[in-house]
Protein backbone atom coordinates (compact mmCIF):
# COMPACT_ATOMS: atom_id res chain seq x y z
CA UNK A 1 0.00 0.00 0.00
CA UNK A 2 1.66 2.93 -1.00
CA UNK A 3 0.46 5.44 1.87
CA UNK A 4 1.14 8.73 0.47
CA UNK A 5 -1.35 7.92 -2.06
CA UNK A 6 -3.55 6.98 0.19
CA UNK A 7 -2.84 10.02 1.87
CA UNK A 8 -3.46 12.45 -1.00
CA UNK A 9 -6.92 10.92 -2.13
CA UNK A 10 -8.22 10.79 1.71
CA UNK A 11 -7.52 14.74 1.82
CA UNK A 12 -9.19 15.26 -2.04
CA UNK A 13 -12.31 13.68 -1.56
CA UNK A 14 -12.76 14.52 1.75
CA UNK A 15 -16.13 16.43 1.81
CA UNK A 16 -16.20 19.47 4.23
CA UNK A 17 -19.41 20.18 2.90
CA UNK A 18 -21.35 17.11 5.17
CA UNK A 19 -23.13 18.58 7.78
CA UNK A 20 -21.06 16.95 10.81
CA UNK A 21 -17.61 15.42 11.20
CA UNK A 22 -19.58 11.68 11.85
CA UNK A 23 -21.38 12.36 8.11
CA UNK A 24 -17.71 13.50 7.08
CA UNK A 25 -15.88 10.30 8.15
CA UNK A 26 -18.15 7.79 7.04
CA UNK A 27 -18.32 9.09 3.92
CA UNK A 28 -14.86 8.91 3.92
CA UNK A 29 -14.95 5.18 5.05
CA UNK A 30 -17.41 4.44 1.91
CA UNK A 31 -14.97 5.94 -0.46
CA UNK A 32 -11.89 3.59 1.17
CA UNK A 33 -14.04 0.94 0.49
CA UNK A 34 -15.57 1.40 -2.89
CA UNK A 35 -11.48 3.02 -4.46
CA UNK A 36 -9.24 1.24 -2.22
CA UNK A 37 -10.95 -1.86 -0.77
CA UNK A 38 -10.21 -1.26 2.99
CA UNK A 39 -12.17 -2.61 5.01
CA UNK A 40 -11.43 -0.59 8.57
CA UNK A 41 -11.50 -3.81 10.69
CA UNK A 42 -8.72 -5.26 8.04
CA UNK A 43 -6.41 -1.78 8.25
CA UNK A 44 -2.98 -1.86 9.16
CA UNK A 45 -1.83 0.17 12.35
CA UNK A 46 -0.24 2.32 9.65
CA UNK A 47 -3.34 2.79 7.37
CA UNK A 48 -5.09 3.63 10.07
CA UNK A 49 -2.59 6.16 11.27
CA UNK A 50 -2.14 7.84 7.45
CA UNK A 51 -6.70 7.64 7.63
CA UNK A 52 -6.95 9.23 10.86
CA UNK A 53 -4.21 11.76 11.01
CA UNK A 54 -5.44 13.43 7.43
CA UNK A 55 -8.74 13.47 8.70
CA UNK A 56 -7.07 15.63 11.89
CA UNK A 57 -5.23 17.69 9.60
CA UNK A 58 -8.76 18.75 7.59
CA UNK A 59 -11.37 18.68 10.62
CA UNK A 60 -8.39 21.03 12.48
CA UNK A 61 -6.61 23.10 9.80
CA UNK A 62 -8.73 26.02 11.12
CA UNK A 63 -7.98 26.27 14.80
CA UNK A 64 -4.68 25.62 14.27
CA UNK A 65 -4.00 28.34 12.22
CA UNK A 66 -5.58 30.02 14.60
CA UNK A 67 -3.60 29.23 17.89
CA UNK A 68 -0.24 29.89 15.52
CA UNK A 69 -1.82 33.39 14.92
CA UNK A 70 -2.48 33.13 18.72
CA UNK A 71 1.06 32.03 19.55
CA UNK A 72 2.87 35.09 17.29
CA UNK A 73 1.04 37.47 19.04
CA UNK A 74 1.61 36.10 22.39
CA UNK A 75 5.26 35.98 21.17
CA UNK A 76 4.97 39.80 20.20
CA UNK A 77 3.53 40.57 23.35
CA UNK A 78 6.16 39.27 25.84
CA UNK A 79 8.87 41.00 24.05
CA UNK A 80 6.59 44.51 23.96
CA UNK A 81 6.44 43.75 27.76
CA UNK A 82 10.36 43.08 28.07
CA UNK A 83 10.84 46.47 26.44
CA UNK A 84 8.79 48.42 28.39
CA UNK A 85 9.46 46.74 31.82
CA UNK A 86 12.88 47.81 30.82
CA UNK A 87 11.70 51.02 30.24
CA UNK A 88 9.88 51.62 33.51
CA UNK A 89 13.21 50.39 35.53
CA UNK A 90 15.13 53.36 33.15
CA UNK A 91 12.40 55.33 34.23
CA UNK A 92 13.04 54.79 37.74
CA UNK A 93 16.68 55.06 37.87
CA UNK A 94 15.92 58.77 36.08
CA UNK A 95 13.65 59.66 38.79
CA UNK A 96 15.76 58.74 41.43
CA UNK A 97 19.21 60.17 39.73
CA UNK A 98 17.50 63.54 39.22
CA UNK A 99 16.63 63.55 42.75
CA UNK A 100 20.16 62.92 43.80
CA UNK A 101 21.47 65.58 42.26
CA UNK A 102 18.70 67.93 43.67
CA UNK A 103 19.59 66.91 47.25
CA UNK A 104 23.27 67.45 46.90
CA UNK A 105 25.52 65.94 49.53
CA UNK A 106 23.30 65.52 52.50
CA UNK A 107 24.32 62.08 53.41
CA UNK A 108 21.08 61.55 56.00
CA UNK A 109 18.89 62.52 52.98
CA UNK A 110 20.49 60.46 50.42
CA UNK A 111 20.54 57.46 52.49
CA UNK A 112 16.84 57.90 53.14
CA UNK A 113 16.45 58.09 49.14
CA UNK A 114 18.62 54.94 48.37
CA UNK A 115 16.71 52.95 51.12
CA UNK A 116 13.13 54.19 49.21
CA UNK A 117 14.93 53.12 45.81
CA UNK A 118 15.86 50.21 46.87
CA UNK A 119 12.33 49.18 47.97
CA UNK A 120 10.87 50.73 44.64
CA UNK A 121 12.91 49.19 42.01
CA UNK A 122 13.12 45.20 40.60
CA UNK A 123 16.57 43.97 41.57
CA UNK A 124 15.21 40.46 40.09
CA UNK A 125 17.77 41.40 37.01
CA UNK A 126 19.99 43.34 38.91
CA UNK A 127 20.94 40.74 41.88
CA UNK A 128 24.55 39.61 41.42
CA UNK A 129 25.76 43.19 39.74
CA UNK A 130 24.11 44.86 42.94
CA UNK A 131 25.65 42.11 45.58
CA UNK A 132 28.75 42.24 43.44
CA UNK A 133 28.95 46.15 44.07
CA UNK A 134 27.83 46.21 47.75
CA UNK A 135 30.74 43.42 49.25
CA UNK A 136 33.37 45.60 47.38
CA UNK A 137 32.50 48.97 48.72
CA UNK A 138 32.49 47.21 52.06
CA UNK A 139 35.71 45.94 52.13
CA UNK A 140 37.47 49.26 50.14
CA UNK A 141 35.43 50.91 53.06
CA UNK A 142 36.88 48.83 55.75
CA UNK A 143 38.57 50.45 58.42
CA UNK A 144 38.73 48.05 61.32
CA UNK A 145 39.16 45.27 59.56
CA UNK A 146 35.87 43.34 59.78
CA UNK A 147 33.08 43.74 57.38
CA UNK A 148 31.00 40.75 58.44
CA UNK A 149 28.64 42.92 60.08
CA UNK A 150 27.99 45.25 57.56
CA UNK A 151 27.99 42.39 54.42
CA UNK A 152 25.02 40.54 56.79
CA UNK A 153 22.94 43.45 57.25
CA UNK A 154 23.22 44.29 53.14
CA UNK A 155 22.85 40.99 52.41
CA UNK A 156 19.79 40.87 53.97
CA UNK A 157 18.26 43.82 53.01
CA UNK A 158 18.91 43.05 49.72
CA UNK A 159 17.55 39.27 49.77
CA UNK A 160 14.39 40.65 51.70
CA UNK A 161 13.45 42.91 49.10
CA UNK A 162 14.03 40.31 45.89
CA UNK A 163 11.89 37.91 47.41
CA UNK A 164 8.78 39.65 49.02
CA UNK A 165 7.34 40.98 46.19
CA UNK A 166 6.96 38.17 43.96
CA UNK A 167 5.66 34.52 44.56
CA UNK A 168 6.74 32.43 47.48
CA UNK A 169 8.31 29.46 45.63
CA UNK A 170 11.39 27.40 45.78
CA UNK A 171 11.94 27.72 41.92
CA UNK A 172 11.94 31.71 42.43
CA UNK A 173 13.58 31.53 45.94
CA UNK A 174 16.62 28.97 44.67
CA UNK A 175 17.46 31.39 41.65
CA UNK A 176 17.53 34.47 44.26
CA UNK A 177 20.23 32.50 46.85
CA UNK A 178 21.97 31.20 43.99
CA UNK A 179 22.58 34.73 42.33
CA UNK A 180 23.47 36.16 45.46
CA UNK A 181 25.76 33.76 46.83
CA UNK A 182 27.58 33.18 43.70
CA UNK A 183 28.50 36.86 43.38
CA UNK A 184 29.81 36.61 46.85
CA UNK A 185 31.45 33.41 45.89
CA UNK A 186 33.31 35.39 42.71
CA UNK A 187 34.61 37.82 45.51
CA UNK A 188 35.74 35.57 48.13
CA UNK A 189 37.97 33.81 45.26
CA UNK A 190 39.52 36.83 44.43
CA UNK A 191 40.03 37.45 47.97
CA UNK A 192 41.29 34.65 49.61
CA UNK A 193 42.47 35.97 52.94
CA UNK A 194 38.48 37.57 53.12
CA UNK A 195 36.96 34.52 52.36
CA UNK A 196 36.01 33.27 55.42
CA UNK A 197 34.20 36.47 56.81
CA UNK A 198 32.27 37.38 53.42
CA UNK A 199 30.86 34.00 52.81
CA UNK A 200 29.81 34.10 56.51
CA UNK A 201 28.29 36.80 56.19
CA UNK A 202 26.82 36.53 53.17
CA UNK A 203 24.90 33.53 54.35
CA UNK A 204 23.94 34.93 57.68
CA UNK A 205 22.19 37.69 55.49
CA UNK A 206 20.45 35.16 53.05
CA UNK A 207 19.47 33.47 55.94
CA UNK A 208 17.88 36.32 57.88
CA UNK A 209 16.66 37.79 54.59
CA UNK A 210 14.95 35.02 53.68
CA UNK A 211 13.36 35.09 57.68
CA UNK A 212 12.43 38.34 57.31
CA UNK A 213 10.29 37.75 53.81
CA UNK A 214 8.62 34.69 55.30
CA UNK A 215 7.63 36.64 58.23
CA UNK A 216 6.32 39.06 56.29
CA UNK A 217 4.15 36.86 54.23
CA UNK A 218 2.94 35.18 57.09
CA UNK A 219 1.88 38.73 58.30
CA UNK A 220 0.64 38.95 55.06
CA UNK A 221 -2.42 36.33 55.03
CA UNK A 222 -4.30 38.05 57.81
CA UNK A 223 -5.12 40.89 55.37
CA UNK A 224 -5.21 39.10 52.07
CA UNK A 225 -8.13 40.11 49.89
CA UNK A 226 -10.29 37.41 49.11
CA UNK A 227 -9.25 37.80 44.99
CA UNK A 228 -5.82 37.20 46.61
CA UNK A 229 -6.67 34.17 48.41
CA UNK A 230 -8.28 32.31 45.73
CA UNK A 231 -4.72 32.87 43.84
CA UNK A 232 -3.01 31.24 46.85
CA UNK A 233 -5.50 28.41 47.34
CA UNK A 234 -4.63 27.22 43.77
CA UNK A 235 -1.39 27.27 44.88
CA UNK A 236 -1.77 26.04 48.02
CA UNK A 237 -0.06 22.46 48.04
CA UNK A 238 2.83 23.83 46.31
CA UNK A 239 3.24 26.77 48.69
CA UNK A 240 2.54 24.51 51.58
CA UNK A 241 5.29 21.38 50.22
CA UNK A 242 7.57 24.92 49.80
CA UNK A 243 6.83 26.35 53.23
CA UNK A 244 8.03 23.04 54.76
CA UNK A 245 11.05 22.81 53.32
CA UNK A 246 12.94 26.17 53.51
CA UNK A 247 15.43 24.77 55.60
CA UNK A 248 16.64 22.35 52.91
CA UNK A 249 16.43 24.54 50.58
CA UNK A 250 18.96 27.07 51.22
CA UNK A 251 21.35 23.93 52.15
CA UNK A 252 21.02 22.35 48.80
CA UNK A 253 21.88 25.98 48.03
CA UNK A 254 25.15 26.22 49.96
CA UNK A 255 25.95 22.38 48.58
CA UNK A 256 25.27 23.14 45.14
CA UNK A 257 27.14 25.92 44.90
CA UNK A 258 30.13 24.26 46.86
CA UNK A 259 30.15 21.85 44.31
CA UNK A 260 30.63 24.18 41.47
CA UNK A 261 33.46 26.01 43.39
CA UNK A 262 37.19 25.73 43.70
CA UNK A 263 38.42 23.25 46.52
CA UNK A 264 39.14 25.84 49.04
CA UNK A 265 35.90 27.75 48.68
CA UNK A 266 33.79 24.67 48.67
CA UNK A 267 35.61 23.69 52.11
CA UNK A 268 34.73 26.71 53.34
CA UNK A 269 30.75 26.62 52.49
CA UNK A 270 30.95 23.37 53.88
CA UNK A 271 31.63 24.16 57.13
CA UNK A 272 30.00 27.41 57.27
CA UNK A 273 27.33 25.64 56.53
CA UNK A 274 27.85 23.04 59.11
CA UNK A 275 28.30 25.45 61.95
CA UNK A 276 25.06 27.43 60.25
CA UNK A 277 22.99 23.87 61.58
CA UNK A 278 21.27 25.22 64.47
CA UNK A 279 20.97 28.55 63.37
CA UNK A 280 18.60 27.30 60.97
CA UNK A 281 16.22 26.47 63.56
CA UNK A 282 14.61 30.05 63.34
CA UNK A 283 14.10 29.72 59.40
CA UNK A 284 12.19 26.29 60.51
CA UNK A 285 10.47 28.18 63.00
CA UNK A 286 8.73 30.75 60.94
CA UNK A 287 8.03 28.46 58.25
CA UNK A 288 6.00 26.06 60.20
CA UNK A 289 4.35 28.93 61.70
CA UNK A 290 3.54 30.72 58.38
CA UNK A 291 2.29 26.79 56.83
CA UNK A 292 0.11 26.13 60.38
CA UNK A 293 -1.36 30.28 59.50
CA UNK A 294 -2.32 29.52 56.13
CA UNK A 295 -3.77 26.01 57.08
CA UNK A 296 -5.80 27.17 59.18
CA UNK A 297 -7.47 30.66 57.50
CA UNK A 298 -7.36 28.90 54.60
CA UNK A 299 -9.07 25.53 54.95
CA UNK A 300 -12.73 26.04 53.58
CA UNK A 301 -10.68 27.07 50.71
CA UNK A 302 -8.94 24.26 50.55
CA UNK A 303 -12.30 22.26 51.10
CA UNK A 304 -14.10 24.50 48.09
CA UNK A 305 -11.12 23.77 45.90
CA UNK A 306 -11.18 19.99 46.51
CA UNK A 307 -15.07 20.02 45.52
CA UNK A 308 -14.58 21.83 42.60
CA UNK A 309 -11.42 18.94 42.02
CA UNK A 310 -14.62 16.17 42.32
CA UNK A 311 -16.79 17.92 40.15
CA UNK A 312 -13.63 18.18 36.93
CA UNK A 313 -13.52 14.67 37.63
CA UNK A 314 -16.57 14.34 36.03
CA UNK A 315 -15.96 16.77 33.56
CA UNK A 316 -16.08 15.40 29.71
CA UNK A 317 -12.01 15.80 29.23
CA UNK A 318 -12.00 14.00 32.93
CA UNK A 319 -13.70 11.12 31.27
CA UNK A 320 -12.20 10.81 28.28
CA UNK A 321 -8.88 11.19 30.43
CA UNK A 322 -9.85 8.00 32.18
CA UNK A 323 -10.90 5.76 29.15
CA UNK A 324 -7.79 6.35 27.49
CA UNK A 325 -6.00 5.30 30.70
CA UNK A 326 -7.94 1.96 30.45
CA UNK A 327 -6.95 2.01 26.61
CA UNK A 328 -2.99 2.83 27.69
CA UNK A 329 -3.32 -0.23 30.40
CA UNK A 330 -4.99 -2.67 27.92
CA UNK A 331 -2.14 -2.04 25.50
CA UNK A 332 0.68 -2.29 28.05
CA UNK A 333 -0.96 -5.28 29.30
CA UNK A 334 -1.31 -7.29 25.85
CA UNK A 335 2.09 -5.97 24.94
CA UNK A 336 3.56 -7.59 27.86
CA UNK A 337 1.61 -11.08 27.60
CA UNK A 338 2.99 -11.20 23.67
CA UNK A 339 6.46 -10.49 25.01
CA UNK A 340 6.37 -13.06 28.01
CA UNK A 341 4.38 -15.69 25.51
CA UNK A 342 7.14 -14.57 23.33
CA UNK A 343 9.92 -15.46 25.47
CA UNK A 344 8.16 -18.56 26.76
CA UNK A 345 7.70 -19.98 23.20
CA UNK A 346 11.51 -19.31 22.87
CA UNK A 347 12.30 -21.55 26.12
CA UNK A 348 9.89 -24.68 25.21
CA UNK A 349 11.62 -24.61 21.56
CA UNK A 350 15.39 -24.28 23.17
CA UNK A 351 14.54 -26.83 25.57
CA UNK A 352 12.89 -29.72 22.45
């Protein structure tokens, strides 16, 4: 059977004019039988394949030229909104500069205005260049000879304010510690004999950092609108899972990016991490706290959400779901009794 034929005349004398795609098909069927003499009960797996995929291709041409269309501008509008989040973070940093050079050199003021700009701008993008920036001007700034107090409290500033704005997951969270410890990282290599004291501090503040933003978010849920709260609850086992497992999070952290470093900087996250053990408890803390919170306000949620989980499972794609996972076990199931008959004919012939 030559099956690009077969394919050609199935798409010519298909007749979109029929009423419904069951009209459509059998009249299709006819035609096989009358032109071709197939007989759909005597069709190879690949005839079948080369009927029923052309037959897609027709009944579908339509909507998928739509969702392409669909898909470009989608396409078109994430880079529009690259550009002009860009451009609002330009606009910012214009604001901000202009008011800088209004204020002059009152040091009290200024301060005041970096600590505002630092709360109004997305360091998402601007993370390692920022941490990068902040441990150098600490230690050229160094006068007594220990920085680890100032690094912790910029540290955590700075991890407080990339994570509390944007969604509480580990995906978001890991990227965040990653950036920040790996510019930290970059420094302590190419100062060796401040290793020890940045990458202490530097995971002090991540740690605290990362307190502070769960804190906050537990804080948070009291006064959540309700729009809000319907977000969360469809997020709620992932938040939850998340919630319970900060701790290992920023280990796997540490031990990921000890892996990736040089042998004496991976030594040295080791341990720090190590001795970090038991301060860790207070990241535990608040996460259990904020998981018990939302567990509690947020149980007839939880309860609505499951019903309306019951109800899709009655939905027609929830069906159809479940009688082509009978069709996927039926074929697993004769595929494996051929291949066991298989290897069983094999042994009775070996052993004759």
């Amino acid at each position: 059977m030559d099956l690009e034929k077969l394919q050609e005349d199935i798409k010519n004398s298909y007749n979109t004019q029929l009423p419904s795609v069951d009209e459509r098909i059998s009249e299709t069927l006819k035609h096989l039988q009358s032109k071709w003499q197939l007989e759909p009960q005597e069709m190879s797996l690949h005839e079948i394949k080369t009927l029923t995929n052309t037959v897609l291709d027709v009944e579908t041409q339509r909507l998928h030229d739509e969702v392409d269309a669909l898909l470009a501008q989608k396409e078109q509008i994430e880079r529009s909104l690259e550009r002009k989040a860009d451009d609002l973070q330009q606009a910012k940093y214009k604001v901000f500069n202009a008011f800088e050079v209004q204020i002059g050199d009152d040091e009290k003021v200024v301060s005041k205005l970096h600590q505002i700009k630092l709360q109004s701008i997305d360091l998402y993008d601007l993370l390692g260049e920022m941490v990068e920036s902040a441990i150098i001007t600490a230690l050229e700034k160094d006068k007594d000879g220990n920085i680890s107090d100032t690094t912790e409290e910029i540290i955590k500033e700075i991890t407080y304010e990339a994570i509390k704005e944007g969604s509480l997951n580990t995906i978001r969270i890991r990227k965040i510690l990653s950036t920040i410890l790996q510019s930290a990282v970059d420094i302590a290599e190419a100062s060796p004999n401040r290793a020890q004291e940045i990458l202490s501090a530097t995971l002090r503040g991540m740690r605290s950092g990362l307190v502070h933003s769960i804190d906050r978010f537990k804080k948070r849920l009291a006064f959540m609108p309700v729009e809000a709260k319907h977000i969360l609850i469809e997020d709620y086992d992932t938040i939850m899972e998340d919630l319970n497992q900060t701790d290992v999070l920023f280990s796997q952290v540490i031990q990921t990016k000890a892996n990736e470093s040089s042998k004496n900087i991976r030594e040295l996250l080791l341990k720090i991490n190590q001795d970090m053990h038991y301060d860790l408890e207070e990241l535990i803390h608040i996460s259990k706290e904020a998981a018990d919170i939302m567990r509690e306000r947020f149980s007839s949620f939880a309860k609505n959400a499951v019903k309306k989980g019951e109800e899709a499972l009655h939905s027609p794609a929830a069906k159809e779901a479940k009688r082509m996972g009978v069709e996927a076990w039926s074929l697993a199931k004769n595929a494996l009794g051929s291949a066991i008959k298989s290897a069983k004919d094999a042994i009775d012939t070996k052993e004759k």
